[in-house]
Protein backbone atom coordinates (compact mmCIF):
# COMPACT_ATOMS: atom_id res chain seq x y z
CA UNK A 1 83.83 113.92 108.39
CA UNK A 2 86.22 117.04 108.92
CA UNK A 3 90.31 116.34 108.72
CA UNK A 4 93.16 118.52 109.17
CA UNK A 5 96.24 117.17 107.77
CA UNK A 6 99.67 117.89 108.85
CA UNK A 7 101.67 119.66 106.65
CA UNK A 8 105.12 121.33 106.58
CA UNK A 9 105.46 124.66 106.10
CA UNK A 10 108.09 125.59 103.11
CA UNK A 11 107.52 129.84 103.15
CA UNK A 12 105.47 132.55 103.81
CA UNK A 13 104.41 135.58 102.31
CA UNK A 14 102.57 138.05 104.58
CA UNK A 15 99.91 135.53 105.90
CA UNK A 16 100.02 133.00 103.51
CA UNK A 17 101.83 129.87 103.59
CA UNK A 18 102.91 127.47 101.19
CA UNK A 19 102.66 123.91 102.85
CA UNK A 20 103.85 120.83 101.75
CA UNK A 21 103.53 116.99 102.30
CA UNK A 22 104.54 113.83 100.11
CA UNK A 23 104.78 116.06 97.30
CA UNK A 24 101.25 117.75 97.32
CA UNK A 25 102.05 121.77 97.63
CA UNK A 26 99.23 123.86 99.04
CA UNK A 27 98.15 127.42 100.21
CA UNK A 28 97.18 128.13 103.60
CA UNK A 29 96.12 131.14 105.82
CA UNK A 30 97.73 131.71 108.86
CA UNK A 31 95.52 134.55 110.49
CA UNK A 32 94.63 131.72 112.92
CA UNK A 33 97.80 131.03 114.41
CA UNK A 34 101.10 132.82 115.44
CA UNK A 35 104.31 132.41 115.27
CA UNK A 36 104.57 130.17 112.62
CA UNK A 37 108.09 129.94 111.15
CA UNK A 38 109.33 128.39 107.81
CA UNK A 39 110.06 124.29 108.75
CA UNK A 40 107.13 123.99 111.31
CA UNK A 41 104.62 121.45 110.57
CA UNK A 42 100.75 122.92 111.14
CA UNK A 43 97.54 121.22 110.79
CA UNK A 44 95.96 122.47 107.38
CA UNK A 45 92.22 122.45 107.41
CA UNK A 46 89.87 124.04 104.69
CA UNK A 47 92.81 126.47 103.65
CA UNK A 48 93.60 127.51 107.11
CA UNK A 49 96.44 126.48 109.36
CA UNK A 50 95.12 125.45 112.39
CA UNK A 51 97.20 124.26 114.92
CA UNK A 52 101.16 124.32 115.26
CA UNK A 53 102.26 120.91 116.05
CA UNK A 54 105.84 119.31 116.32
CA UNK A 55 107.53 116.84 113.91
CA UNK A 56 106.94 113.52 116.09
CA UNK A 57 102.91 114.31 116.76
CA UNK A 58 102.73 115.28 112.30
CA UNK A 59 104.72 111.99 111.36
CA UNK A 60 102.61 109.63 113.89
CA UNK A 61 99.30 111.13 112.31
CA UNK A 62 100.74 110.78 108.81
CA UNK A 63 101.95 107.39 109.67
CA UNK A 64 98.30 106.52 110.15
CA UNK A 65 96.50 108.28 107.49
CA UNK A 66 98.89 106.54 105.22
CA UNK A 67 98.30 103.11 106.74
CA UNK A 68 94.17 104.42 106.68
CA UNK A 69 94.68 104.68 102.84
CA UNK A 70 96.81 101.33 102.82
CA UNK A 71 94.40 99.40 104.13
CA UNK A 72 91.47 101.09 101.93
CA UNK A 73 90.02 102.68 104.39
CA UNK A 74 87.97 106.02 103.24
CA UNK A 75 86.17 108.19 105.58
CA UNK A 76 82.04 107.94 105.55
């Protein structure tokens, strides 16, 4: 199972972002994606920003990866 996880983005250098989320800092291309500005949140998947999404749509899907991981729950 494939999973992009919302992250937010905390600078860029040329096309390279540094992302963060509860702590966990990582690096991310964004030659898939324009107009990315520090303090959006993206969808990070397999070192690549994905998708720019806002701050409501990133905190409901990291509201329920956290409850996924509450509950135990690990993907097959």
């Amino acid at each position: 199972m494939c999973l992009a996880v919302p992250m937010l983005v905390k600078s860029i250098e040329n096309e390279m972002a540094t992302c963060e989320i509860d702590g966990v800092t990582r690096e991310a291309s964004l030659m898939m994606i324009d107009d990315v500005e520090v303090g959006d949140y993206v969808l990070i998947h397999a070192g690549y920003a994905i998708e720019k999404i806002d701050e409501a749509e990133a905190q409901l899907t990291l509201d329920a990866l956290r409850e996924a991981l509450d509950l135990g729950l690990e993907p097959e």
